[in-house]
C-alpha atoms as a PDB file:
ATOM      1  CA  UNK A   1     127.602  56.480 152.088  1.00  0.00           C
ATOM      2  CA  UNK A   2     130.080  53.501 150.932  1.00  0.00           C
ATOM      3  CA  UNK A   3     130.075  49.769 151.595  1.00  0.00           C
ATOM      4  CA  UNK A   4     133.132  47.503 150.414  1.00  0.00           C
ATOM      5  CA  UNK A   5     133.394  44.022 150.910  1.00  0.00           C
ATOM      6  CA  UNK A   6     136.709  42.570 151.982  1.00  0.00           C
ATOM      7  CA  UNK A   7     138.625  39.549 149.896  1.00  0.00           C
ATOM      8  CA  UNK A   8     141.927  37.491 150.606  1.00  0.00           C
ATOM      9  CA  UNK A   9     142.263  37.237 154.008  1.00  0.00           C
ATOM     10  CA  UNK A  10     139.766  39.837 154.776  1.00  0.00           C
ATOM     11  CA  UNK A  11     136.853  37.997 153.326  1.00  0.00           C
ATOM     12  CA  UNK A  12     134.596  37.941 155.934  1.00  0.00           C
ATOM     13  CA  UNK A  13     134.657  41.731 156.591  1.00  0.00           C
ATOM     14  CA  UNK A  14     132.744  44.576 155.206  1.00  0.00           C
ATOM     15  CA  UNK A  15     133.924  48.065 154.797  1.00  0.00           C
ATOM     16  CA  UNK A  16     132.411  51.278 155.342  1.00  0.00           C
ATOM     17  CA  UNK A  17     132.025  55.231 155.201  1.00  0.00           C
ATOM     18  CA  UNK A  18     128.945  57.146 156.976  1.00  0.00           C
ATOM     19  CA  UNK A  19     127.483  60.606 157.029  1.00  0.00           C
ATOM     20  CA  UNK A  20     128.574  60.475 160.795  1.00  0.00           C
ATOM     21  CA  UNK A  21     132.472  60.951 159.610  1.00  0.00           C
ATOM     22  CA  UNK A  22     133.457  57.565 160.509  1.00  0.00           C
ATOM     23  CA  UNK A  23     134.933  54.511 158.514  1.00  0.00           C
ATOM     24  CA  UNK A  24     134.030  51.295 160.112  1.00  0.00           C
ATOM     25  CA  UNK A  25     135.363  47.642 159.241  1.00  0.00           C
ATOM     26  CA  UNK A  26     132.875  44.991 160.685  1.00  0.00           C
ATOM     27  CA  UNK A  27     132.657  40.900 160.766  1.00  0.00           C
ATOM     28  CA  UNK A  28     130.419  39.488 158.488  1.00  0.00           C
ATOM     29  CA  UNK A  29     129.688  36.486 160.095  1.00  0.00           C
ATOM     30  CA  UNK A  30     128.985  38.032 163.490  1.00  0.00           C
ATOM     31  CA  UNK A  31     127.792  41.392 162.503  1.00  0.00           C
ATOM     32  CA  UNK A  32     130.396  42.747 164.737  1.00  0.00           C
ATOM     33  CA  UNK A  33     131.937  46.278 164.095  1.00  0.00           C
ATOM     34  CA  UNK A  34     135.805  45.279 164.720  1.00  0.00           C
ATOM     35  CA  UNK A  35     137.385  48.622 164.463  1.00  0.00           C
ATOM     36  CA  UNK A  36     136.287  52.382 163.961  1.00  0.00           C
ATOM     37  CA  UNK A  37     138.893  54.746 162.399  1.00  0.00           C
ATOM     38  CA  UNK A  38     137.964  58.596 162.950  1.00  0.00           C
ATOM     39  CA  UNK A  39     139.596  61.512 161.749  1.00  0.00           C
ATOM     40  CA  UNK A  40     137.967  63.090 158.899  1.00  0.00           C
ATOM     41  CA  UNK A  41     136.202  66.294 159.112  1.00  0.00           C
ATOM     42  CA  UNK A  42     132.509  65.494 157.230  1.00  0.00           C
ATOM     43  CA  UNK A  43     130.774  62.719 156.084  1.00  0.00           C
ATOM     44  CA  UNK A  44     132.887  59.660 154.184  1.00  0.00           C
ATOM     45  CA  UNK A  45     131.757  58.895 150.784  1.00  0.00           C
ATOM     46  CA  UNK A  46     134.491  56.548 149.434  1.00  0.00           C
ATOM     47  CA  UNK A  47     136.084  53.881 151.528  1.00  0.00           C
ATOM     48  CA  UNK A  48     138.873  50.899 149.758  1.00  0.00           C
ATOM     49  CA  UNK A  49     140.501  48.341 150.669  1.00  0.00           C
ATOM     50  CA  UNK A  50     144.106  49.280 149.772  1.00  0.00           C
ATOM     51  CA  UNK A  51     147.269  46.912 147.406  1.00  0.00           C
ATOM     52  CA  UNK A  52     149.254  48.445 149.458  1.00  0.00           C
ATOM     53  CA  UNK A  53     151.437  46.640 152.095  1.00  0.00           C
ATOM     54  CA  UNK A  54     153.195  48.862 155.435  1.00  0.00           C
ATOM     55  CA  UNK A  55     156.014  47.423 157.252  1.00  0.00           C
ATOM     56  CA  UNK A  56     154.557  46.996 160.657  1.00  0.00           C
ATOM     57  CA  UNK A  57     157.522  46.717 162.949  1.00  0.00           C
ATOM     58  CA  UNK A  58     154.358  45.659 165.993  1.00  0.00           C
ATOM     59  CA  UNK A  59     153.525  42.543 163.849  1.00  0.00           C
ATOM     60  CA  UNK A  60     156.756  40.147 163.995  1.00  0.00           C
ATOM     61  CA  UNK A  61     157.617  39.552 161.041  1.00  0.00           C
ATOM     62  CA  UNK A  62     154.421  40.706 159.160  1.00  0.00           C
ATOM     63  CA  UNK A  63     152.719  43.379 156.900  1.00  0.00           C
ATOM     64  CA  UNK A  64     150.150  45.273 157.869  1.00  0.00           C
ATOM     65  CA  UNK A  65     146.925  45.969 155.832  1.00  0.00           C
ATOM     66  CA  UNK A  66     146.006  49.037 154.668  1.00  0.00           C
ATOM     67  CA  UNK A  67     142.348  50.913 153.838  1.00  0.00           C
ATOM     68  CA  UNK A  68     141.638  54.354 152.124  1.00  0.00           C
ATOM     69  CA  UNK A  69     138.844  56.723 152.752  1.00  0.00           C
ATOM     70  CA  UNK A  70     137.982  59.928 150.545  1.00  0.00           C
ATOM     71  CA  UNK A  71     135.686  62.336 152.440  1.00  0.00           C
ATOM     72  CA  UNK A  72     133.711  65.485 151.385  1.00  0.00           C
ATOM     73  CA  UNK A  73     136.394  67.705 153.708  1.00  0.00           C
ATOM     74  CA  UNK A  74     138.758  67.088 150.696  1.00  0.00           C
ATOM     75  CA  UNK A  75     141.144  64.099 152.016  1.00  0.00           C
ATOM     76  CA  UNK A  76     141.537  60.689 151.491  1.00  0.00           C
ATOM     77  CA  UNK A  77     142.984  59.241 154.390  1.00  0.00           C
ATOM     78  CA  UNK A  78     145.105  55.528 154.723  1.00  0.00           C
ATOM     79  CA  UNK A  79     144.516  53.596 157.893  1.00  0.00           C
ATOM     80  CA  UNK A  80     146.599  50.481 158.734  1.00  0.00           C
ATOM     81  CA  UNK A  81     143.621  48.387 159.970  1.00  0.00           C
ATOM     82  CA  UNK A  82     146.429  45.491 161.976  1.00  0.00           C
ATOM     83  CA  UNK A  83     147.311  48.485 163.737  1.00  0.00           C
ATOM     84  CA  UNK A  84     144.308  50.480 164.775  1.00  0.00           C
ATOM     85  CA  UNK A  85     146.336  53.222 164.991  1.00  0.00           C
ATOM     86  CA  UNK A  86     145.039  56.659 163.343  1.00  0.00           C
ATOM     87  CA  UNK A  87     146.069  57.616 159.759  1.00  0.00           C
ATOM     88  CA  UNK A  88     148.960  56.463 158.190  1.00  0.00           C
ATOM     89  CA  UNK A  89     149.216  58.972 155.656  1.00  0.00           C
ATOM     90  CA  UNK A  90     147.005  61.757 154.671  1.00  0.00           C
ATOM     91  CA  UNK A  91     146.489  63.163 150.841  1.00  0.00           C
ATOM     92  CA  UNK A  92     145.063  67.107 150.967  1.00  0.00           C
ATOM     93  CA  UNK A  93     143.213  67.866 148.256  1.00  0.00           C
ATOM     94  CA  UNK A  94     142.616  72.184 147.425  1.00  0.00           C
ATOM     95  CA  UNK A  95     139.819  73.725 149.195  1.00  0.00           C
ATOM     96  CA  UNK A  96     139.411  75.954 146.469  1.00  0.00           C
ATOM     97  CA  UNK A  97     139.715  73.919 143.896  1.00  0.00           C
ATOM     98  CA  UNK A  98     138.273  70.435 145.001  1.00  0.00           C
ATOM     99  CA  UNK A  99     134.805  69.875 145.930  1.00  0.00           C
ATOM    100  CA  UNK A 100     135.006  66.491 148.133  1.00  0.00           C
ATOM    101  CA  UNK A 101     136.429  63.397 147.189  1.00  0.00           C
ATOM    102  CA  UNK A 102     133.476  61.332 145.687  1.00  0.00           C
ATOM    103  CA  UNK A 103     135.359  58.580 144.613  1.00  0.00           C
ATOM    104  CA  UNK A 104     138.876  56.525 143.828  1.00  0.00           C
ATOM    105  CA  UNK A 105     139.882  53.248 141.944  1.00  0.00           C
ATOM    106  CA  UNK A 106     143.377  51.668 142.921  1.00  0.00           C
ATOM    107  CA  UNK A 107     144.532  50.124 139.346  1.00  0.00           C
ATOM    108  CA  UNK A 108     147.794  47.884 138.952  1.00  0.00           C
ATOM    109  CA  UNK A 109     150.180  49.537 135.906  1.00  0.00           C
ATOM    110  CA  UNK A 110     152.223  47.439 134.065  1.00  0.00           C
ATOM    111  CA  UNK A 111     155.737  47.341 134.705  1.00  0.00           C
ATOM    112  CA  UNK A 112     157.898  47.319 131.360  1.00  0.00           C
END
């Protein structure tokens, strides 16, 4: 449903979301999946590689990096892909209100 292609340090990896529920980061060069991150409810339609940074206290002295998925059971969901734990942090969205998360854009404001 979503493909996302990594940059910086994660330039050789590709990003994705399936109908099967799952968000997937493989290796480009080997065509290797490296790490599958379940935990949403129906099929992913957004996936992003996140700004944002996590204190890791596993990774001495490091950061961890962080991805985003937006599913049709009204979540998006931030994994910490150094980890491979599960979710980070989880954003509900209103059954009632919300129909799926179809897509999301990080943008950088300007400080003043």
């Amino acid at each position: 449903m979503s493909v996302k292609y990594g940059s910086n340090e994660l330039l050789n990896t590709i990003l994705s979301g399936s109908n099967d529920k799952s968000v997937r980061l493989w290796d480009i060069r080997s065509g290797q999946q490296i790490q599958l991150f379940n935990g949403h409810k129906d099929r992913v339609n957004v996936v992003e590689y996140s700004p944002f940074s996590v204190k890791n206290i596993e990774v001495i002295n490091g950061y961890s990096n962080v991805i985003c998925s937006g599913s049709w059971d009204n979540t998006i969901r931030f994994w910490d892909i150094r980890s491979n734990k599960n979710e980070l942090y989880v954003l509900n969205g209103d059954d009632k209100e919300d129909n799926g998360m179809r897509c999301f854009k990080f943008v950088s404001l300007k400080r003043k």
